[in-house]
C-alpha atoms as a PDB file:
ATOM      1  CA  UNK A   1     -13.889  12.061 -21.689  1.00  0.00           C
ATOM      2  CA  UNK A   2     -13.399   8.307 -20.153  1.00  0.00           C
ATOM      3  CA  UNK A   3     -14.856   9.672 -16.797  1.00  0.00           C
ATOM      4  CA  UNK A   4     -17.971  10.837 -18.828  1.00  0.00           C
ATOM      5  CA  UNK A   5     -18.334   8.067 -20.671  1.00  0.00           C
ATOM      6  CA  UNK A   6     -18.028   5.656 -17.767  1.00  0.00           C
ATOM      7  CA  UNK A   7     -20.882   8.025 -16.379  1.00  0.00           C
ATOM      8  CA  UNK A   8     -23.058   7.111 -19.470  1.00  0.00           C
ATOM      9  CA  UNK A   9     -22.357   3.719 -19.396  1.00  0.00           C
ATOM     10  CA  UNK A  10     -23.077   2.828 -15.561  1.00  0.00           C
ATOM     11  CA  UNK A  11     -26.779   4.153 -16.512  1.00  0.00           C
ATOM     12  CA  UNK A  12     -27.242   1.239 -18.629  1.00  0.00           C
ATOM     13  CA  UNK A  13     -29.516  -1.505 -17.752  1.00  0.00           C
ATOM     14  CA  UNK A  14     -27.236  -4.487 -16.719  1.00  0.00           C
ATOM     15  CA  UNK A  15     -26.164  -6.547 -20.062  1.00  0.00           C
ATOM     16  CA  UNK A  16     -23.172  -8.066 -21.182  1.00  0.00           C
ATOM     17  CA  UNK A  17     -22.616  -5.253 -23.634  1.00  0.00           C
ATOM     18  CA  UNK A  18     -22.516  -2.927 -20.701  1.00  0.00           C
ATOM     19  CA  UNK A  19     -19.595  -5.358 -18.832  1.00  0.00           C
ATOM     20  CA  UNK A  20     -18.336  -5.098 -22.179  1.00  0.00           C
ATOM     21  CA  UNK A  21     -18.454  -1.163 -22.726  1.00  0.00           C
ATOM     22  CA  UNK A  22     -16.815  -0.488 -19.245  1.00  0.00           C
ATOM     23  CA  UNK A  23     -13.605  -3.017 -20.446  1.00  0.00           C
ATOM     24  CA  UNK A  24     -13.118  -1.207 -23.466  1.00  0.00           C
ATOM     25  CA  UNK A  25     -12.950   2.474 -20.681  1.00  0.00           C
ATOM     26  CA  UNK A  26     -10.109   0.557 -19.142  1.00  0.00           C
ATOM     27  CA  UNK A  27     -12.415  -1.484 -15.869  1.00  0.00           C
ATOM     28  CA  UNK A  28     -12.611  -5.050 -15.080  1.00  0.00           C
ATOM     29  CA  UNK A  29     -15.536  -6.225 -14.967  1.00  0.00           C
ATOM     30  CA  UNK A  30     -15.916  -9.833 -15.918  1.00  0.00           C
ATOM     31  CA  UNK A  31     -19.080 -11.497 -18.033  1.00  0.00           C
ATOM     32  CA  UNK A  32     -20.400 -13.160 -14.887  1.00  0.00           C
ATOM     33  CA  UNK A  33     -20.892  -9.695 -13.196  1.00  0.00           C
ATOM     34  CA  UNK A  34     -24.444  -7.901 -13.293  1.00  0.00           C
ATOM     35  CA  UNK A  35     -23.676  -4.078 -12.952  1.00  0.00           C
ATOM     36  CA  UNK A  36     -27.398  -1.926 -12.427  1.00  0.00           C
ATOM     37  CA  UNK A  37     -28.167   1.389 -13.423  1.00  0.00           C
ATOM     38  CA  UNK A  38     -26.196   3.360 -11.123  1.00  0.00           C
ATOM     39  CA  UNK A  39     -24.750   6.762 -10.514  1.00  0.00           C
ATOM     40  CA  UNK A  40     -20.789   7.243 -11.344  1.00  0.00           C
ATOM     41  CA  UNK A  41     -18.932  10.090 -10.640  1.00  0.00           C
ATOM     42  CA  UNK A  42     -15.574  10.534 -11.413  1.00  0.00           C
ATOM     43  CA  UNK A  43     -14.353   7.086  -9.949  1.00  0.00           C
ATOM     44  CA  UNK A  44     -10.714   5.812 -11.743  1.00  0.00           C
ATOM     45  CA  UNK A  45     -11.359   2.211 -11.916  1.00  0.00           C
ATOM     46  CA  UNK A  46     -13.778  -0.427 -11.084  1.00  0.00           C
ATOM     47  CA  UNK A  47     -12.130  -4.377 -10.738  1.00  0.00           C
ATOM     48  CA  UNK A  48     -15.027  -6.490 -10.157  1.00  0.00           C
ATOM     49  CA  UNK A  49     -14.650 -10.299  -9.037  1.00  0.00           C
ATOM     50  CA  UNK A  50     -16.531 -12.958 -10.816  1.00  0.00           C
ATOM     51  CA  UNK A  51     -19.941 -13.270  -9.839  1.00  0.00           C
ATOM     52  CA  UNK A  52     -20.240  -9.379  -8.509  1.00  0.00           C
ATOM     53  CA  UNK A  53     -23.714  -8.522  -8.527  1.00  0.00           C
ATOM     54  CA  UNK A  54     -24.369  -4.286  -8.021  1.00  0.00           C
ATOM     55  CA  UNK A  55     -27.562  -3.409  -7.886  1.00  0.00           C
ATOM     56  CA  UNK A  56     -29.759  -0.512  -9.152  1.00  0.00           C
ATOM     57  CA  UNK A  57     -29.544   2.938  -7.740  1.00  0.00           C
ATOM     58  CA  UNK A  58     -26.250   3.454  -6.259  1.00  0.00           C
ATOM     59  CA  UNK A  59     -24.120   6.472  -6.233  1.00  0.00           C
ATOM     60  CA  UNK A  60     -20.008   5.880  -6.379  1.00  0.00           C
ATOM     61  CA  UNK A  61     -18.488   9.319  -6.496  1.00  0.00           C
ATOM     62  CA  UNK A  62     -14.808  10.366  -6.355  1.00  0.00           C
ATOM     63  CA  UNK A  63     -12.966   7.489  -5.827  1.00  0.00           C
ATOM     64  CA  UNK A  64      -9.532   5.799  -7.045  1.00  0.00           C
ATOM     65  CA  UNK A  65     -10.379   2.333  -6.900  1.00  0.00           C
ATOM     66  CA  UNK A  66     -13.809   0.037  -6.345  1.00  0.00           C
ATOM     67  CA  UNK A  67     -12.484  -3.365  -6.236  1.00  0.00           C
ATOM     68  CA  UNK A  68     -14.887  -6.704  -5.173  1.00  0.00           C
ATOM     69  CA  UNK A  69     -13.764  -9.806  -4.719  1.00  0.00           C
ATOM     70  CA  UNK A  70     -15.925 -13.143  -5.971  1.00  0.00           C
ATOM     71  CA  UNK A  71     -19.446 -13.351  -5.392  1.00  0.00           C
ATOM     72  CA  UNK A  72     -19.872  -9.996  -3.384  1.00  0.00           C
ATOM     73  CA  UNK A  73     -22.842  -8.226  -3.379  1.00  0.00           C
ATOM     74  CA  UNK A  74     -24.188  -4.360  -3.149  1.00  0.00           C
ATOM     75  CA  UNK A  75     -27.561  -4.099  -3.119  1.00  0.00           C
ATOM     76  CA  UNK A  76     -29.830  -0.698  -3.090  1.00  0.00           C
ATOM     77  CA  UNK A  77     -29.320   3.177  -2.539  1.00  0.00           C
ATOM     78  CA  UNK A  78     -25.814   3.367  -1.128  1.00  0.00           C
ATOM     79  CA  UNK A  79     -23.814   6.553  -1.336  1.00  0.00           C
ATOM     80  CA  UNK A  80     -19.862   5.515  -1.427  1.00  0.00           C
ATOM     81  CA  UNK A  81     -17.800   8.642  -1.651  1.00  0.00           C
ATOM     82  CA  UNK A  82     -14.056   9.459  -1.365  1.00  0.00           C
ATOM     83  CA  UNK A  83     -13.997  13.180  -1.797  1.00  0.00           C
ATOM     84  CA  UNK A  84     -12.925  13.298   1.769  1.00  0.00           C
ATOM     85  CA  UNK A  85      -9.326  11.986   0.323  1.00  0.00           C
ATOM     86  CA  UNK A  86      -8.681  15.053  -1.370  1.00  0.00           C
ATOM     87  CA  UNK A  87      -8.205  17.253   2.375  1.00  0.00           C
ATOM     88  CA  UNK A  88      -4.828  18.937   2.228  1.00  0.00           C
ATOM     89  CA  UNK A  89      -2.058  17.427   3.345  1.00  0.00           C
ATOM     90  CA  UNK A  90      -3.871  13.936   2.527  1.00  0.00           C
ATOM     91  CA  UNK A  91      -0.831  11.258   2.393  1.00  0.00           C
ATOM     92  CA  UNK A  92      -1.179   8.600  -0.609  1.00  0.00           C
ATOM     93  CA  UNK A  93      -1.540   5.201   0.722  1.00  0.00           C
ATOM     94  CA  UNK A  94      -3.172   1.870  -0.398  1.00  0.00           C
ATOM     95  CA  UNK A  95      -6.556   2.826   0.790  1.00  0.00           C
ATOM     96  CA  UNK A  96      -6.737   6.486   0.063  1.00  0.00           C
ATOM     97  CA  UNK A  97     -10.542   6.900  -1.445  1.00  0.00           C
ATOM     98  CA  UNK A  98     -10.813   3.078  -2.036  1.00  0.00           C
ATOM     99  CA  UNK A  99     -13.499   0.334  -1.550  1.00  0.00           C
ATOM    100  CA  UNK A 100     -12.111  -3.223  -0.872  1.00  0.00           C
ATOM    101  CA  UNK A 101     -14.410  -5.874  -0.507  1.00  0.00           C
ATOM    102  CA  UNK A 102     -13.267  -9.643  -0.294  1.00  0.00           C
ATOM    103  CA  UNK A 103     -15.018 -13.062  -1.876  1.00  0.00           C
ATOM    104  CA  UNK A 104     -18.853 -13.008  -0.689  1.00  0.00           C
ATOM    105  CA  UNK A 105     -18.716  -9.695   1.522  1.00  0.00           C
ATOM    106  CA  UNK A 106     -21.794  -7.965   1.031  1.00  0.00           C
ATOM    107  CA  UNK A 107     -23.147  -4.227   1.131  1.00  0.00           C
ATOM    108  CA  UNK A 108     -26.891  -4.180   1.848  1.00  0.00           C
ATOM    109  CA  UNK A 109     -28.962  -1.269   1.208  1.00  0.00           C
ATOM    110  CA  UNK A 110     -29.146   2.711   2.207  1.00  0.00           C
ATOM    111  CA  UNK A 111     -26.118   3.134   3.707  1.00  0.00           C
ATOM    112  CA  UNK A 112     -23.337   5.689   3.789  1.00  0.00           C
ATOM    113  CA  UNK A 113     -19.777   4.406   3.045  1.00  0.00           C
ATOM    114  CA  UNK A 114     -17.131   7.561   3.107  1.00  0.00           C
ATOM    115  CA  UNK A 115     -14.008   6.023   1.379  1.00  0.00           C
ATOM    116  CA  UNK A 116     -11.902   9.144   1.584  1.00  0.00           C
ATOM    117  CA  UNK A 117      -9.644   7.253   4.105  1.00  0.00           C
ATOM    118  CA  UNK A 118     -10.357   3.967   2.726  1.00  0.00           C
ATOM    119  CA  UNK A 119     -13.376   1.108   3.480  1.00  0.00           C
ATOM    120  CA  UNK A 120     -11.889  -2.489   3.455  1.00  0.00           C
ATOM    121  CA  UNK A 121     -14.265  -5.663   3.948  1.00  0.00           C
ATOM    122  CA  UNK A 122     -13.194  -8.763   4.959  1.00  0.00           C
ATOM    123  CA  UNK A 123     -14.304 -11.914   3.064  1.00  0.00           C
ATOM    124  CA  UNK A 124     -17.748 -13.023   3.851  1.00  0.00           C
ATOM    125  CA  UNK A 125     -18.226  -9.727   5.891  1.00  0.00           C
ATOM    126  CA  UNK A 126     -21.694  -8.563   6.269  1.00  0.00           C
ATOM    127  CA  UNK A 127     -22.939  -4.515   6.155  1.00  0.00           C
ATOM    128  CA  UNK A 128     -26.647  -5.465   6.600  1.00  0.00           C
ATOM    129  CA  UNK A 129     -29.514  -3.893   7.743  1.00  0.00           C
ATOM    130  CA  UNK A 130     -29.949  -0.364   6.655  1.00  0.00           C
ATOM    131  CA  UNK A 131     -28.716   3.303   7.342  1.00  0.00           C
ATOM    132  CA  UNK A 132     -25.039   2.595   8.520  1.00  0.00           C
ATOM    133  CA  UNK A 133     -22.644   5.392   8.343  1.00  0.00           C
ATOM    134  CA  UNK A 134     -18.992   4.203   8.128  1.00  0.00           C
ATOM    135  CA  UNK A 135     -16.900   7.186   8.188  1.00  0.00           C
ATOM    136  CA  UNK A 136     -13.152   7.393   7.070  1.00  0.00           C
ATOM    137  CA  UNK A 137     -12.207  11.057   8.216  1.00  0.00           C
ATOM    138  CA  UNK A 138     -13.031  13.218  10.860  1.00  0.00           C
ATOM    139  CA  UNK A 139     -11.804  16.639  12.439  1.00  0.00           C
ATOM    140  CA  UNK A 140      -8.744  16.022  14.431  1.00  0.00           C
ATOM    141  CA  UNK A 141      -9.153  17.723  17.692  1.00  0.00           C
ATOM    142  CA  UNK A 142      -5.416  17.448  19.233  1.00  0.00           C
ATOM    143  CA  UNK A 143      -3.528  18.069  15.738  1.00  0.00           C
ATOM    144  CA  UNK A 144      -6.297  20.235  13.950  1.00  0.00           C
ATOM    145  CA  UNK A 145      -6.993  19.343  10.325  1.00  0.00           C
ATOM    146  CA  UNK A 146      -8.590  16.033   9.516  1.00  0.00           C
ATOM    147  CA  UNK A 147      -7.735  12.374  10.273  1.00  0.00           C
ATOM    148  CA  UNK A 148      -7.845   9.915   7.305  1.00  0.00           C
ATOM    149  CA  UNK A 149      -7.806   6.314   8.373  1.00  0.00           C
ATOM    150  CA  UNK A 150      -9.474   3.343   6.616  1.00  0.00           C
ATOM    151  CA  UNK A 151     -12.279   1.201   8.426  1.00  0.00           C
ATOM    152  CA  UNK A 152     -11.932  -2.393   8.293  1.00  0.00           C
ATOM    153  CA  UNK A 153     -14.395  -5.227   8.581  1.00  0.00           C
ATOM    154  CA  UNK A 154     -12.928  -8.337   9.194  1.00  0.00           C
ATOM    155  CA  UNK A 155     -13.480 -12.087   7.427  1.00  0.00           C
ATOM    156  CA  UNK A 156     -17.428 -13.291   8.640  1.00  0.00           C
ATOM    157  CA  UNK A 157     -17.523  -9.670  10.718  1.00  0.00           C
ATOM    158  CA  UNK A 158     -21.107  -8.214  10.432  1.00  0.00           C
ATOM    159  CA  UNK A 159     -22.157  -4.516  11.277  1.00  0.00           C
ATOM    160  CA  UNK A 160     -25.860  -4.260  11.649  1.00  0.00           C
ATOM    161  CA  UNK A 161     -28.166  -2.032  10.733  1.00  0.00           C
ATOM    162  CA  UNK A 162     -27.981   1.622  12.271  1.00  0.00           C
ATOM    163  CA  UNK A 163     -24.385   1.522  13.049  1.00  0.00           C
ATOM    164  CA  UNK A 164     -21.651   4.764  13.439  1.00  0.00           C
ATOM    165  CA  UNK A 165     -18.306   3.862  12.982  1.00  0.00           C
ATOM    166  CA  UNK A 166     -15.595   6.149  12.991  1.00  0.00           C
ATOM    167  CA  UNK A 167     -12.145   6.479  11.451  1.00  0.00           C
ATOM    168  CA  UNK A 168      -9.491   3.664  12.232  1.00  0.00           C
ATOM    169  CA  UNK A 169     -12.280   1.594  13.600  1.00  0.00           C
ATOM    170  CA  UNK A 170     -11.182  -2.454  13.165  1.00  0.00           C
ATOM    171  CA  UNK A 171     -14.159  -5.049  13.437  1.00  0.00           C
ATOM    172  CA  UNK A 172     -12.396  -8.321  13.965  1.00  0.00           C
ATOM    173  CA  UNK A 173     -12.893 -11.521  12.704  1.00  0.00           C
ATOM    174  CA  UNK A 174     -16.278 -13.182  13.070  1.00  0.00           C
ATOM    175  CA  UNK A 175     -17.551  -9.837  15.181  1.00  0.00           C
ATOM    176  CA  UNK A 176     -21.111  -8.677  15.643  1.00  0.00           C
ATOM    177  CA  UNK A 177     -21.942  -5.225  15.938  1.00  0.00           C
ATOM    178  CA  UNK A 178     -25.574  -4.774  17.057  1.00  0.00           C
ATOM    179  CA  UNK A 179     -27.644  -2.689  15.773  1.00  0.00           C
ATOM    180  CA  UNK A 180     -26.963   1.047  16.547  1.00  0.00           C
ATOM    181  CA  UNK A 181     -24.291   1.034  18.175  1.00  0.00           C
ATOM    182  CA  UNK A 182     -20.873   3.297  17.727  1.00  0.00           C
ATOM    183  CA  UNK A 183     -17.115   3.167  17.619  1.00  0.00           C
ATOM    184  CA  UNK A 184     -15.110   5.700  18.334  1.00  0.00           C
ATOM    185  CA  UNK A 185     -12.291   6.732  16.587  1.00  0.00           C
ATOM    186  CA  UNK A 186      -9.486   3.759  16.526  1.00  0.00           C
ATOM    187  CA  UNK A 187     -11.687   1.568  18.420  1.00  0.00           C
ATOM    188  CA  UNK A 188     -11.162  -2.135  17.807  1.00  0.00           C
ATOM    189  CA  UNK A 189     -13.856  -4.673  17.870  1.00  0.00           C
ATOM    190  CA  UNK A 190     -12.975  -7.664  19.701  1.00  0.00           C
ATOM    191  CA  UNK A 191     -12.447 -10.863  17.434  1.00  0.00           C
ATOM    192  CA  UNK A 192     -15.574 -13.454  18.208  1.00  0.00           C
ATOM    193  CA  UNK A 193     -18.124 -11.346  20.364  1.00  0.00           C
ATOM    194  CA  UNK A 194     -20.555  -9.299  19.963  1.00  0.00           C
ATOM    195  CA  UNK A 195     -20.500  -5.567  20.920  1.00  0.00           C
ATOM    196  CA  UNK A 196     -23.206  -2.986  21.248  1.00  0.00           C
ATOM    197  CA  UNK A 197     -23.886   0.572  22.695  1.00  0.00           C
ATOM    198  CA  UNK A 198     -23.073   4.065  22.562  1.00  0.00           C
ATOM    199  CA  UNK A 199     -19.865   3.536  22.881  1.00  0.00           C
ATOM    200  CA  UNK A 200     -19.854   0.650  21.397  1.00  0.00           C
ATOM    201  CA  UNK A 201     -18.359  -1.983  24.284  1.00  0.00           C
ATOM    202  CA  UNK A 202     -18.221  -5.840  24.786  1.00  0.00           C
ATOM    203  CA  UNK A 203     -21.187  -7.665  25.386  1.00  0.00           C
ATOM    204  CA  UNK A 204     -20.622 -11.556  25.099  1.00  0.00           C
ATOM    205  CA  UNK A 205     -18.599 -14.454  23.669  1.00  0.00           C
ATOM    206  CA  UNK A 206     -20.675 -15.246  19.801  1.00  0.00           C
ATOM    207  CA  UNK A 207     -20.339 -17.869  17.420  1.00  0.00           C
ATOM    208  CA  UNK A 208     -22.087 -17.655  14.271  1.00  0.00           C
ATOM    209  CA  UNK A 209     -22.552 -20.546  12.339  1.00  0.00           C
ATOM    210  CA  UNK A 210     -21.355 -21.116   9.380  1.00  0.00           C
ATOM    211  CA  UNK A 211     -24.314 -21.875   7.242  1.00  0.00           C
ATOM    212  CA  UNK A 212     -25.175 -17.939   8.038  1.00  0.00           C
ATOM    213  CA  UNK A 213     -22.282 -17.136   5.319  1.00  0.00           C
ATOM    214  CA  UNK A 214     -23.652 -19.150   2.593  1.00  0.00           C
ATOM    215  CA  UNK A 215     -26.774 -17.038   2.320  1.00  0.00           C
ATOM    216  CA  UNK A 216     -27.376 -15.662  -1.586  1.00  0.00           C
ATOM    217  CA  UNK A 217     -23.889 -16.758  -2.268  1.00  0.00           C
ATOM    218  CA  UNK A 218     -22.810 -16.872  -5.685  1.00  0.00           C
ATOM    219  CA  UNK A 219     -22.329 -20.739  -7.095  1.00  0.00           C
ATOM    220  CA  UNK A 220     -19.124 -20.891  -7.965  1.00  0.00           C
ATOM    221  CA  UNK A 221     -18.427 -23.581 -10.624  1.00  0.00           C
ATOM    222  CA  UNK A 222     -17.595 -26.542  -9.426  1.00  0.00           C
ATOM    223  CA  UNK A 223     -19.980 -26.028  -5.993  1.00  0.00           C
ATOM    224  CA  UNK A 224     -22.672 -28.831  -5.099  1.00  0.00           C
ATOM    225  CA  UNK A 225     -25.539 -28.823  -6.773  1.00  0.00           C
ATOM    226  CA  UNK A 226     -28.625 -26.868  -4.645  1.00  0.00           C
ATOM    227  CA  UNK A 227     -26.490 -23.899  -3.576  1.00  0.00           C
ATOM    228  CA  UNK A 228     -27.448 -20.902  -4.055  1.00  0.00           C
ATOM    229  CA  UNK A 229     -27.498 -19.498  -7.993  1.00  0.00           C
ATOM    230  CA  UNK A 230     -25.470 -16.942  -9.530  1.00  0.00           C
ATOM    231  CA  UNK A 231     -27.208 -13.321  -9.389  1.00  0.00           C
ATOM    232  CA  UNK A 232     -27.394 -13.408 -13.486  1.00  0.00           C
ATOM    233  CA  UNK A 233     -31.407 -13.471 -13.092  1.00  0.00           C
ATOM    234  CA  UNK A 234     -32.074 -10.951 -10.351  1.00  0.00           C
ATOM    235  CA  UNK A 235     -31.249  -8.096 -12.982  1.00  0.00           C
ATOM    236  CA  UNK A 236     -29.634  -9.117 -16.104  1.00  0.00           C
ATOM    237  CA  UNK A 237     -31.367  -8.378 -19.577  1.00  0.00           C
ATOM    238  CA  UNK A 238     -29.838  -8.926 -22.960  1.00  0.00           C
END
C-alpha cells in the first residue's frame, strides 16, 4: 500500500503538500525541495537535501534508497533503475540499488543511471549533456553470472554528454570525461585531467575553475547576495 501510494503521490504537481504527503509515507523530503511529476516504482525511501530540485518526467524504479545531498539537481527524462540488484547471489552492501548524490551534484537530462550495483556522485559532480549510460552490472565473463559494482563520480568530476561507463568505473576528483567516450569495467579516471576515447584514456592535465561549480546553485541561507536563487520558482505551485 505505501509503495502505491508513494506512486500516486510522486504524480503530483510539485507543492508543499506533496513534500508533505511523501513525509507522512515515511521519506524525507524537506519544505525547500521541489519534487515534479515523476514516475515511482517501487523505490523504499527517498532522503532529499535541502534545496533538491527534481524535475518533471523522471522514472525511479526499484530501488532501496535515493538520497541527495543540498542543492542537487535532476533535471528531465532520466530512467534510474536498480532491478539489476536483485541477480542471484547479489551480496547486500551500502550501495546495492542506491543513488548517492552529494551537496550541488547534478543529473542533467535523458540519461540512463542503472543503480543495481550502486551510482554515487561526488559533491559538485556534474552528469551533463545528454544520453549517458552509467551501468552498475554486467555479465562476468571469467566467473559467469553478473558483476555488481557501484560507479563513482568524484567531488567537481564531470561526465559529458554521450558517455558509457561500466561497472566499478571511479572518475576522480575534478575529472573530465569528454563527450562519448567509455570506461571499461574497473577503470579509474585519473584525478585532474581530462580523458576521452573508446577506451576511454588520458588526454591532458585540466583545471576547471571554480566559478564553473557555482552554476544554478541553490542559495543557501546565509550566501552573498546575487548568487544564484533557490529552484522554488522553476516548478513550484501552491
Amino acid at each position: 500500500m505505501r509503495q502505491a501510494l508513494t506512486t500516486l503521490v510522486f504524480l503530483l504537481p510539485p507543492s508543499g503538500i506533496k513534500n508533505r504527503l511523501l513525509r507522512k509515507l515515511g521519506h524525507d523530503v524537506p519544505d525547500t525541495a521541489v519534487v515534479g511529476i515523476c514516475l515511482v516504482r517501487r523505490v523504499d525511501r527517498f532522503e532529499l537535501g535541502e534545496g533538491t530540485l527534481i524535475h518533471h518526467f523522471n522514472l525511479f524504479r526499484d530501488l532501496r534508497l535515493v538520497k541527495t545531498g543540498v542543492g542537487c539537481r535532476i533535471m528531465l527524462f532520466n530512467q534510474i533503475v536498480g532491478d539489476s540488484g536483485y541477480e542471484p547471489g547479489a551480496v547486500q552492501t551500502e550501495n546495492l540499488r542506491t543513488l548517492r548524490m552529494g551537496d550541488d551534484s547534478h543529473i542533467i537530462s535523458q540519461h540512463y543511471l542503472d543503480c543495481g550495483g550502486g551510482v554515487v556522485l561526488g559533491d559538485q559532480s556534474w552528469v551533463t549533456g545528454i544520453r549517458s549510460t552509467l551501468l552498475s552490472h554486467a555479465f562476468d565473463p571469467t566467473n559467469g553470472g553478473v558483476i555488481l559494482d557501484p560507479v563513482t563520480i568524484g567531488d567537481r568530476a564531470v561526465v559529458a554528454t554521450s558517455c558509457t561507463m561500466l561497472p566499478g568505473t571511479v572518475v576522480g576528483e575534478g575529472a573530465l570525461l569528454a563527450a562519448g567516450s567509455t570506461t571499461w569495467t574497473g577503470q579509474e579516471v585519473k584525478s585532474g585531467h581530462l580523458s576521452g576515447g573508446v577506451p576511454a584514456r588520458r588526454l591532458s592535465v585540466i583545471d576547471i575553475p571554480a566559478h564553473v561549480y557555482g552554476r544554478a546553485r541553490y542559495q543557501r541561507p546565509g550566501d552573498v547576495v546575487g548568487t544564484p536563487e533557490p529552484p522554488t520558482s522553476e516548478l513550484r505551485s501552491e
